[in-house]
Protein backbone atom coordinates (compact mmCIF):
# COMPACT_ATOMS: atom_id res chain seq x y z
CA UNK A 1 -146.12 -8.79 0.84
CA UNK A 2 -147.62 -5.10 0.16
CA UNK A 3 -147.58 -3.93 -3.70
CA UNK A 4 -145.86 -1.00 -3.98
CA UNK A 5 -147.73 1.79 -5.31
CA UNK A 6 -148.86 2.94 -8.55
CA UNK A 7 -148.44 6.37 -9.71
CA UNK A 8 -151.95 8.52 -9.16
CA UNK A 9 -150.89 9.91 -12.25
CA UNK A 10 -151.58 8.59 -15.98
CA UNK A 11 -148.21 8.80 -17.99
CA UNK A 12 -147.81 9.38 -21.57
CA UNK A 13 -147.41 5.76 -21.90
CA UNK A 14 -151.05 5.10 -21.42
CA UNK A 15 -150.38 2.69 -18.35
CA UNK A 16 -149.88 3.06 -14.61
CA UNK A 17 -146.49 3.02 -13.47
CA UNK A 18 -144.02 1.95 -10.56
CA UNK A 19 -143.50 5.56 -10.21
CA UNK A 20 -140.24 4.80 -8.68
CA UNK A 21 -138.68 2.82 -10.86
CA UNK A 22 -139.15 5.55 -13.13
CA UNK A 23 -137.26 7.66 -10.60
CA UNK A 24 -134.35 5.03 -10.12
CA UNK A 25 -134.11 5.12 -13.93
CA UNK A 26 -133.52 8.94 -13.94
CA UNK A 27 -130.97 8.59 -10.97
CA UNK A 28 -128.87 5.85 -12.31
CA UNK A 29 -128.49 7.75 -15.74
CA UNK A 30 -127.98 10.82 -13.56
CA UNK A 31 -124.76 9.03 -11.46
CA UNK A 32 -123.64 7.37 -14.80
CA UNK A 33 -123.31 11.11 -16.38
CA UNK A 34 -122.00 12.41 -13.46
CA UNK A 35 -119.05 9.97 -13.27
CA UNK A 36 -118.13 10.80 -17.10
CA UNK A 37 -118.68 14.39 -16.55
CA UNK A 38 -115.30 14.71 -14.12
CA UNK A 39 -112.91 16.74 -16.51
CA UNK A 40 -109.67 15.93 -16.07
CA UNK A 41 -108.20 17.59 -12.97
CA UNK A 42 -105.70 20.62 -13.26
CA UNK A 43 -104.45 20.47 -10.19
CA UNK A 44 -104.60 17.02 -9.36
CA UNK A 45 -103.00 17.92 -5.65
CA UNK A 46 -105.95 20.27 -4.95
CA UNK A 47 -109.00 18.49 -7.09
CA UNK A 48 -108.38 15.10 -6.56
CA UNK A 49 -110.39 14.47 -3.08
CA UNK A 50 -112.99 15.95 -5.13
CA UNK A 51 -112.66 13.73 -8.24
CA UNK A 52 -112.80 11.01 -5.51
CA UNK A 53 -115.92 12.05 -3.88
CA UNK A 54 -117.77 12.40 -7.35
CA UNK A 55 -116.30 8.97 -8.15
CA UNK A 56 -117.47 7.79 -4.84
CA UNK A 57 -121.17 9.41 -5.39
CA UNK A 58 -121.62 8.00 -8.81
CA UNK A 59 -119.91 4.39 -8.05
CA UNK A 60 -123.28 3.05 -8.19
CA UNK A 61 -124.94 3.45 -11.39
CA UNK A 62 -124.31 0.68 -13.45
CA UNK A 63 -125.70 -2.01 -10.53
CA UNK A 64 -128.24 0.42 -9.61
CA UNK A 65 -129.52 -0.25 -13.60
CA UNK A 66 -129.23 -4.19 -13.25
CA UNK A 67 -131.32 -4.42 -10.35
CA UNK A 68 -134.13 -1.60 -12.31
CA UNK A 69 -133.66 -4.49 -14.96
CA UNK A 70 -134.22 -7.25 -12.85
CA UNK A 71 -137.23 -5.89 -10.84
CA UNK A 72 -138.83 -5.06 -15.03
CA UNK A 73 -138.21 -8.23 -16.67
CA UNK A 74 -137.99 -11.19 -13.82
CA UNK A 75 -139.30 -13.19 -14.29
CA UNK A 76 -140.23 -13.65 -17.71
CA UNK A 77 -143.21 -14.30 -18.47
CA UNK A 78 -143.40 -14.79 -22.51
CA UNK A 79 -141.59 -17.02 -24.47
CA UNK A 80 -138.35 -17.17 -25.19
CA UNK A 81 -138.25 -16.20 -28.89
CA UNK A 82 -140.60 -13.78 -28.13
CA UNK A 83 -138.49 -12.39 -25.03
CA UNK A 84 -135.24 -11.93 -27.01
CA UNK A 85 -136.98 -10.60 -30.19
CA UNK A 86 -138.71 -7.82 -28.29
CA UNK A 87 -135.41 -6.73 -26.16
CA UNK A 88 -132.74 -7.01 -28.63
CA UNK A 89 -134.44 -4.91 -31.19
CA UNK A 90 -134.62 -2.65 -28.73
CA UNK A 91 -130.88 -2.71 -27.42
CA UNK A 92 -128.82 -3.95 -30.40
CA UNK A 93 -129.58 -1.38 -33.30
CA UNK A 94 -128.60 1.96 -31.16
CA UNK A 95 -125.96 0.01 -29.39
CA UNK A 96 -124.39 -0.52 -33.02
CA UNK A 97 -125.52 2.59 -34.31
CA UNK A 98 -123.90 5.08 -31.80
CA UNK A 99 -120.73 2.82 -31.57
CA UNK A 100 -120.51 3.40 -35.15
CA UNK A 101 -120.95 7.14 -34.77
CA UNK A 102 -118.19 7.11 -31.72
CA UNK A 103 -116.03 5.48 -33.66
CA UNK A 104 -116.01 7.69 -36.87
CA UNK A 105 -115.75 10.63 -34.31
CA UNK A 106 -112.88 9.85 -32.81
CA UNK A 107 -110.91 8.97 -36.15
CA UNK A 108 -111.81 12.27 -36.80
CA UNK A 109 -111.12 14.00 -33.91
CA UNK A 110 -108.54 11.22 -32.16
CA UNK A 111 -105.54 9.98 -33.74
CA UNK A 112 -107.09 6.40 -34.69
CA UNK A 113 -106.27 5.12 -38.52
CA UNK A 114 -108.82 4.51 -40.61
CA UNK A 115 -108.25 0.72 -40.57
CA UNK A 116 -107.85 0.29 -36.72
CA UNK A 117 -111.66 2.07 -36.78
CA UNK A 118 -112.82 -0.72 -39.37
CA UNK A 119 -111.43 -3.35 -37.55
CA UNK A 120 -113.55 -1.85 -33.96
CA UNK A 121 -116.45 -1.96 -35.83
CA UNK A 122 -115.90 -5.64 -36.99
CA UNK A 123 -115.43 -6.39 -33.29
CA UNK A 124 -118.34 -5.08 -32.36
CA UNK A 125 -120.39 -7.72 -31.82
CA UNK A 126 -117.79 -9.48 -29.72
CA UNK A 127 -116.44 -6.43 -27.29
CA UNK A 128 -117.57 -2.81 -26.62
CA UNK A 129 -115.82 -0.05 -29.55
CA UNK A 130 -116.41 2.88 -26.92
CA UNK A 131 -115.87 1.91 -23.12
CA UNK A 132 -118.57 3.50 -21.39
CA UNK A 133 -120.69 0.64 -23.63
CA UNK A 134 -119.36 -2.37 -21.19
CA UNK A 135 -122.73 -2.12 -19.50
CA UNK A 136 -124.75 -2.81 -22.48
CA UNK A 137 -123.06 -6.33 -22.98
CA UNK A 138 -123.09 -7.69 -19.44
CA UNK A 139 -126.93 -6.54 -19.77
CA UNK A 140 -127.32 -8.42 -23.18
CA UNK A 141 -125.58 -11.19 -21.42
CA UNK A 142 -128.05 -11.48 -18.89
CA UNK A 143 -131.10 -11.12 -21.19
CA UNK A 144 -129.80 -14.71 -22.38
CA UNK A 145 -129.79 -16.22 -19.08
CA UNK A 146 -133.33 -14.60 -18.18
CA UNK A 147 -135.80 -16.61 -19.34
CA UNK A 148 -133.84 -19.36 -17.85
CA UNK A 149 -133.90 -18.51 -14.72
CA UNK A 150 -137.72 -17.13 -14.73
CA UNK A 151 -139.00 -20.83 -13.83
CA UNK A 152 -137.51 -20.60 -10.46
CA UNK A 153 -138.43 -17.42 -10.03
CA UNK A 154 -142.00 -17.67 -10.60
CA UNK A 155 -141.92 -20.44 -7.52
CA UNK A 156 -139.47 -19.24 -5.23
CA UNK A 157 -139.46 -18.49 -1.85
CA UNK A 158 -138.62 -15.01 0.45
CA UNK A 159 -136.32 -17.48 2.04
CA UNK A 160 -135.03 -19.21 -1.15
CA UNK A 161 -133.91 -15.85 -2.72
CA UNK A 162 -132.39 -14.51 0.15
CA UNK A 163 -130.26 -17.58 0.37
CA UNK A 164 -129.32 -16.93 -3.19
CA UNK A 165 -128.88 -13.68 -2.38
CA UNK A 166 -127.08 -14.43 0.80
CA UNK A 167 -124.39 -16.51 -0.67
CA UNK A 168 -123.79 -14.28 -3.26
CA UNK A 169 -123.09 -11.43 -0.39
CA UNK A 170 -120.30 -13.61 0.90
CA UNK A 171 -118.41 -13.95 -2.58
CA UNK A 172 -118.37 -9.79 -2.42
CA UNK A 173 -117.10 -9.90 0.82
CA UNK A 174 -114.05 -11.55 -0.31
CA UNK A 175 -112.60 -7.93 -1.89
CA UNK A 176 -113.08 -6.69 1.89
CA UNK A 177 -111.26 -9.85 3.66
CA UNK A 178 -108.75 -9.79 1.41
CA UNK A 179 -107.71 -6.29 1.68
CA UNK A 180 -107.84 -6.79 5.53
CA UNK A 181 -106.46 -10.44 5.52
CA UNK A 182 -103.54 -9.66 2.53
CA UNK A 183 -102.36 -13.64 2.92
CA UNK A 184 -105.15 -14.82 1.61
CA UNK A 185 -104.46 -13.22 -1.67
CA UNK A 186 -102.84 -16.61 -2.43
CA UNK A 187 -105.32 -18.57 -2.19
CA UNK A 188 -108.40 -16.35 -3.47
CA UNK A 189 -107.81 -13.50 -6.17
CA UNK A 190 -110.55 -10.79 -6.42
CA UNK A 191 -110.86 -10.86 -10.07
CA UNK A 192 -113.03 -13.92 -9.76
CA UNK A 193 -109.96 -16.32 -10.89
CA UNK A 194 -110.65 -18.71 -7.19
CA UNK A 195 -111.97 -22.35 -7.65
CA UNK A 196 -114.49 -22.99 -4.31
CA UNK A 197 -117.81 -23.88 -3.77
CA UNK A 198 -119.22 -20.56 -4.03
CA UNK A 199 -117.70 -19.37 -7.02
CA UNK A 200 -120.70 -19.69 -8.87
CA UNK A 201 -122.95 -17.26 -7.23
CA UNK A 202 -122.65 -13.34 -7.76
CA UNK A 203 -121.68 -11.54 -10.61
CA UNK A 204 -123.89 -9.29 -12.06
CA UNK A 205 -127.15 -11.78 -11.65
CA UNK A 206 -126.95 -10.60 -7.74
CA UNK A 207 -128.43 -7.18 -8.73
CA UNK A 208 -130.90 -8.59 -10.92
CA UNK A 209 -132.14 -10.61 -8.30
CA UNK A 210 -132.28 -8.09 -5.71
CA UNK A 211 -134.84 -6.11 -7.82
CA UNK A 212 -136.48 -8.82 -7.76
CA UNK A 213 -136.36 -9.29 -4.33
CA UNK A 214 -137.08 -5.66 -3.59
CA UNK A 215 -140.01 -5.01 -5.36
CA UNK A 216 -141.65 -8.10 -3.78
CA UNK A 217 -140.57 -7.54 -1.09
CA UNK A 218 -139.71 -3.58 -0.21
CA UNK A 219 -138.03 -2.22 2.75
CA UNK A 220 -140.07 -0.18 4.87
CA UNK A 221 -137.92 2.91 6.34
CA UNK A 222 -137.92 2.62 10.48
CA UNK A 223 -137.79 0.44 13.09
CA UNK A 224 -137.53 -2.81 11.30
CA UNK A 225 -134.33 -4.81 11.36
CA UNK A 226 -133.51 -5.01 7.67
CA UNK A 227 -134.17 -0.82 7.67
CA UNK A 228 -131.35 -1.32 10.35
CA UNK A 229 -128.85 -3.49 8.54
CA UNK A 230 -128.95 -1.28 5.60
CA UNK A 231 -129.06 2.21 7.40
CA UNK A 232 -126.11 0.97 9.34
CA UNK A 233 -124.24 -1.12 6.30
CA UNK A 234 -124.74 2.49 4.09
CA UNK A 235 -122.79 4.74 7.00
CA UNK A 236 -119.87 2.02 7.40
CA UNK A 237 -119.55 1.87 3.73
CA UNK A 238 -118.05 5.04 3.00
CA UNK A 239 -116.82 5.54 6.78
CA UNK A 240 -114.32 2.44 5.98
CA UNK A 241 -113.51 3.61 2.38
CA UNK A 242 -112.63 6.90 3.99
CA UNK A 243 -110.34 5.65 6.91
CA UNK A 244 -108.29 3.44 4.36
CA UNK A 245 -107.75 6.33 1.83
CA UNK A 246 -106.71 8.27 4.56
CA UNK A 247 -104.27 6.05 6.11
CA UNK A 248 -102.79 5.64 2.42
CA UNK A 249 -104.47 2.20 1.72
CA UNK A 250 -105.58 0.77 -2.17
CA UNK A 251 -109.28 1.61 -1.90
CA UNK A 252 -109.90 0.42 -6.17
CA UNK A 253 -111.37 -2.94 -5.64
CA UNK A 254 -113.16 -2.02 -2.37
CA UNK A 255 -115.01 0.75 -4.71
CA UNK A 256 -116.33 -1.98 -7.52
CA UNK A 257 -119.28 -3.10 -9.26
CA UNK A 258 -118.69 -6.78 -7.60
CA UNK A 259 -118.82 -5.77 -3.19
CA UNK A 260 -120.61 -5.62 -0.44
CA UNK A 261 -120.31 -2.16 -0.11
CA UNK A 262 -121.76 -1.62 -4.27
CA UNK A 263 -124.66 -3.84 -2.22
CA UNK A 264 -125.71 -1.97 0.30
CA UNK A 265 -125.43 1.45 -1.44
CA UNK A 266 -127.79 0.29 -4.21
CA UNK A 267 -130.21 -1.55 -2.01
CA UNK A 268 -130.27 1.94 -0.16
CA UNK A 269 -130.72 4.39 -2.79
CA UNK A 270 -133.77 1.63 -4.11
CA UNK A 271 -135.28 1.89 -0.61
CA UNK A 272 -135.24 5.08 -0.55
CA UNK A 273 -137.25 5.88 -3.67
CA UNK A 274 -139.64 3.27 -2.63
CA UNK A 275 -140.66 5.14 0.20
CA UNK A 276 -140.84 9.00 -0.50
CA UNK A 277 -143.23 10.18 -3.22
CA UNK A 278 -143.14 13.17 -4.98
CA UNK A 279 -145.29 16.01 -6.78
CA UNK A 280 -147.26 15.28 -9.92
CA UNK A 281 -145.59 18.08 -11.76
CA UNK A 282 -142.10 16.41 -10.93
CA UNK A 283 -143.24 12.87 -11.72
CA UNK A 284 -144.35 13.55 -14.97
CA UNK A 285 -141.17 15.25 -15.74
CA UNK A 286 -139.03 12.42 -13.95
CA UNK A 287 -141.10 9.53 -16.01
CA UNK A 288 -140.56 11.53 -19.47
CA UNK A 289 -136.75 11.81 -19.09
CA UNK A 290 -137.14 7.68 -17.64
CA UNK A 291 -138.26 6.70 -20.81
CA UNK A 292 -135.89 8.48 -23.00
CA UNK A 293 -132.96 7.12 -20.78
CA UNK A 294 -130.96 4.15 -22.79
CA UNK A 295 -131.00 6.96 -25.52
CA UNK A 296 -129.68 9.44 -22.94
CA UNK A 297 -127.15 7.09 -22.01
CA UNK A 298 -125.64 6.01 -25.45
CA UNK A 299 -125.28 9.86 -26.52
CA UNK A 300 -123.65 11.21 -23.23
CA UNK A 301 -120.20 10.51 -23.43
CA UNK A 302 -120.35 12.59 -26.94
CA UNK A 303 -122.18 15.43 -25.72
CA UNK A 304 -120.21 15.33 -22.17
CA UNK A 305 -116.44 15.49 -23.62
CA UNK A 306 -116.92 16.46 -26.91
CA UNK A 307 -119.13 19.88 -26.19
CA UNK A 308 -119.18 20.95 -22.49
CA UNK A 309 -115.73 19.94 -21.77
CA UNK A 310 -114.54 22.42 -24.35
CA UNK A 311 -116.75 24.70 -22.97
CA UNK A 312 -115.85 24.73 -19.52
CA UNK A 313 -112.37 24.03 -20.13
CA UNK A 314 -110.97 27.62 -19.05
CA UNK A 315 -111.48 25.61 -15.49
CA UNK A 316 -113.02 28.76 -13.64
CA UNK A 317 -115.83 26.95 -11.95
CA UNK A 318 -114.44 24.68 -8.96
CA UNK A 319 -114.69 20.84 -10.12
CA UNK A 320 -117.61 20.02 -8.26
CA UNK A 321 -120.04 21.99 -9.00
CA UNK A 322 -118.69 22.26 -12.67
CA UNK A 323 -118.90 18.39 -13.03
CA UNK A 324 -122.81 18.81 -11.56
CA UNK A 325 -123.64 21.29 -14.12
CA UNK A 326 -121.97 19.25 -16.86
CA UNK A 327 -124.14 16.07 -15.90
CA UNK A 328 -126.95 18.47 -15.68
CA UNK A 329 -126.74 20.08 -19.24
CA UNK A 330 -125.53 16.69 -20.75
CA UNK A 331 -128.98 15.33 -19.12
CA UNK A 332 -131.06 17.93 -20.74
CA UNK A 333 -129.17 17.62 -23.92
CA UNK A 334 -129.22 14.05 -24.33
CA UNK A 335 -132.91 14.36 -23.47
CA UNK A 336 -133.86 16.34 -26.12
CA UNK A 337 -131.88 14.81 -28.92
CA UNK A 338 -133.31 12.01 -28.17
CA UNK A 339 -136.34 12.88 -27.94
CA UNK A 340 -136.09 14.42 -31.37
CA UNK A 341 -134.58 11.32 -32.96
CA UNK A 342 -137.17 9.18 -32.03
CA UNK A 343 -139.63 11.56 -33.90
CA UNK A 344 -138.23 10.19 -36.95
CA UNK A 345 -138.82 7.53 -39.19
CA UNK A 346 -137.54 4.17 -37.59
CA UNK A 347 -136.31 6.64 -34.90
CA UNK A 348 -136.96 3.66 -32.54
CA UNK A 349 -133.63 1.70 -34.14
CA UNK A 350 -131.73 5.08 -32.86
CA UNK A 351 -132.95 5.42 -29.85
CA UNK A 352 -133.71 2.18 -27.94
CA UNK A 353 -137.64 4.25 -27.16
């Protein structure tokens, strides 16, 4: 196994760095803006292959983050208390925080009663008050299960995990052979509700432990066969989610978080920022919006609809490149007011830095 690289440079955070995790980090907050940046269309006959293809282009985000997760924290290697001290001060606080701040923004600006917003704070502990915040309890989820699963980790095999990892594949093939196979909806439903053998392995562990398995164990780009079952698995991907769209087929499951295709198009994108390397102008900047990201990501859905939708509203600029520069300029936004939050006093509870 070769160790993947550290940045030449020295970050801000006085440590070398896995310079491309730093750069996955940026992307995946990148595709999760872009997603929530699509206005609503007005022409839905003209914009909506558009609102597809962003769709399609920023599908990825939220497994793209579990696996950054997984390849960070697996295994663990503190103790528990220790473990879930140090990440949930870190996630809870700003999770609660903004959620709070959604919430009394949209009873403002949304018709929501006063006592239907006191009852989604209650629940907040329980479910997500603002939707775009599902991620941050299947993450919580799995920092419970981590440092349970770290033991085997630390002593496992090339061959062990890619069993693990192999089984898991076939439980998000089912989506596929189900869509193609429609009679065996009966006996296996895609929402996970199927009682077999299997029906323990996947889930949102599968892209923790392919970070794990990718930083080990990285994927060289060229003439290597698992370079070749990706390459080829990326270009069918979106090949067959084009030629069912266009012959009028349900495409929704085949584009979710829990597929083969999700798979491939995350291991891909990972591969690819394992092998290129960039300026040290552009990684400094890429590593300095990295860090600031969970705070970026809790504040975009605010700054996305609530500012630059209203600005761009008059719908001049054609939907995709409006929705680009709305990611963009919700980026740098978020960015900064972040970045100045966590300047404060305690600005850490905010922010998530």
């Amino acid at each position: 196994m070769t160790a993947a690289p550290k940045c030449k440079m020295q970050s801000e955070i006085l440590k070398p760095r896995l310079c491309y995790i730093d750069n996955l980090r940026v992307l995946a907050c990148f595709l999760v803006l872009l997603t929530h940046s699509t206005m609503p269309a007005i022409d839905p006959e003209r914009e909506g292959v558009w609102m597809f293809g962003i769709s399609f282009i920023g599908s990825p985000f939220s497994e793209l983050f579990l696996a950054l997760s997984g390849t960070v924290l697996l295994p663990v290697r503190i103790g528990i208390k220790q473990f879930y001290k140090r990440r949930f001060a870190k996630l809870l606080p700003p999770l609660f925080i903004w959620s709070t701040l959604g919430i009394a923004l949209y009873t403002v600006t949304q018709d929501m009663s006063w006592n239907e917003a006191l009852s989604k704070i209650i629940r907040i502990p329980l479910q997500p008050a603002i939707g775009v915040y599902w991620f941050v309890y299947a993450m919580a989820g799995l920092y419970l299960l981590a440092p349970f699963i770290s033991p085997w980790l630390n002593q496992s095999s090339k061959r062990q995990i890619e069993l693990f990892l192999g089984l898991c594949s076939i439980n998000m093939l089912l989506p596929w052979i189900i869509h193609f196979i429609p009679n065996l909806t009966s006996a296996f439903k895609v929402d996970g509700n199927y009682y077999w053998a299997l029906c323990y392995f996947g889930g949102f562990l599968s892209y923790w432990l392919l970070g794990v398995y990718l930083k080990r164990y990285p994927i060289k780009i060229g003439f290597n066969l698992r370079w070749l079952i990706l390459f080829v698995g990326m270009i069918a991907y979106p090949i067959a989610i084009y030629l069912i769209k266009l012959k009028g087929g349900d495409v929704e499951v085949l584009l979710g978080n829990l597929q083969i295709g999700s798979v491939f198009f995350v291991a891909f994108l990972y591969t690819i920022m394992q092998n290129i390397r960039l300026s040290v102008g552009v990684q400094r900047v890429l590593t300095r919006i990295a860090k600031y990201s969970f705070g970026i990501y809790l504040t975009h859905i605010y700054i996305a609809r609530e500012l630059y939708w209203n600005i761009f509203s008059d719908g001049k600029i054609h939907i995709f490149p409006r929705t680009f520069i709305i990611a963009l300029l919700t980026l740098l936004t978020g960015y900064l007011l972040t970045y100045l939050l966590s300047l404060i006093p305690k600005g850490k509870y905010i922010t998530g830095v």
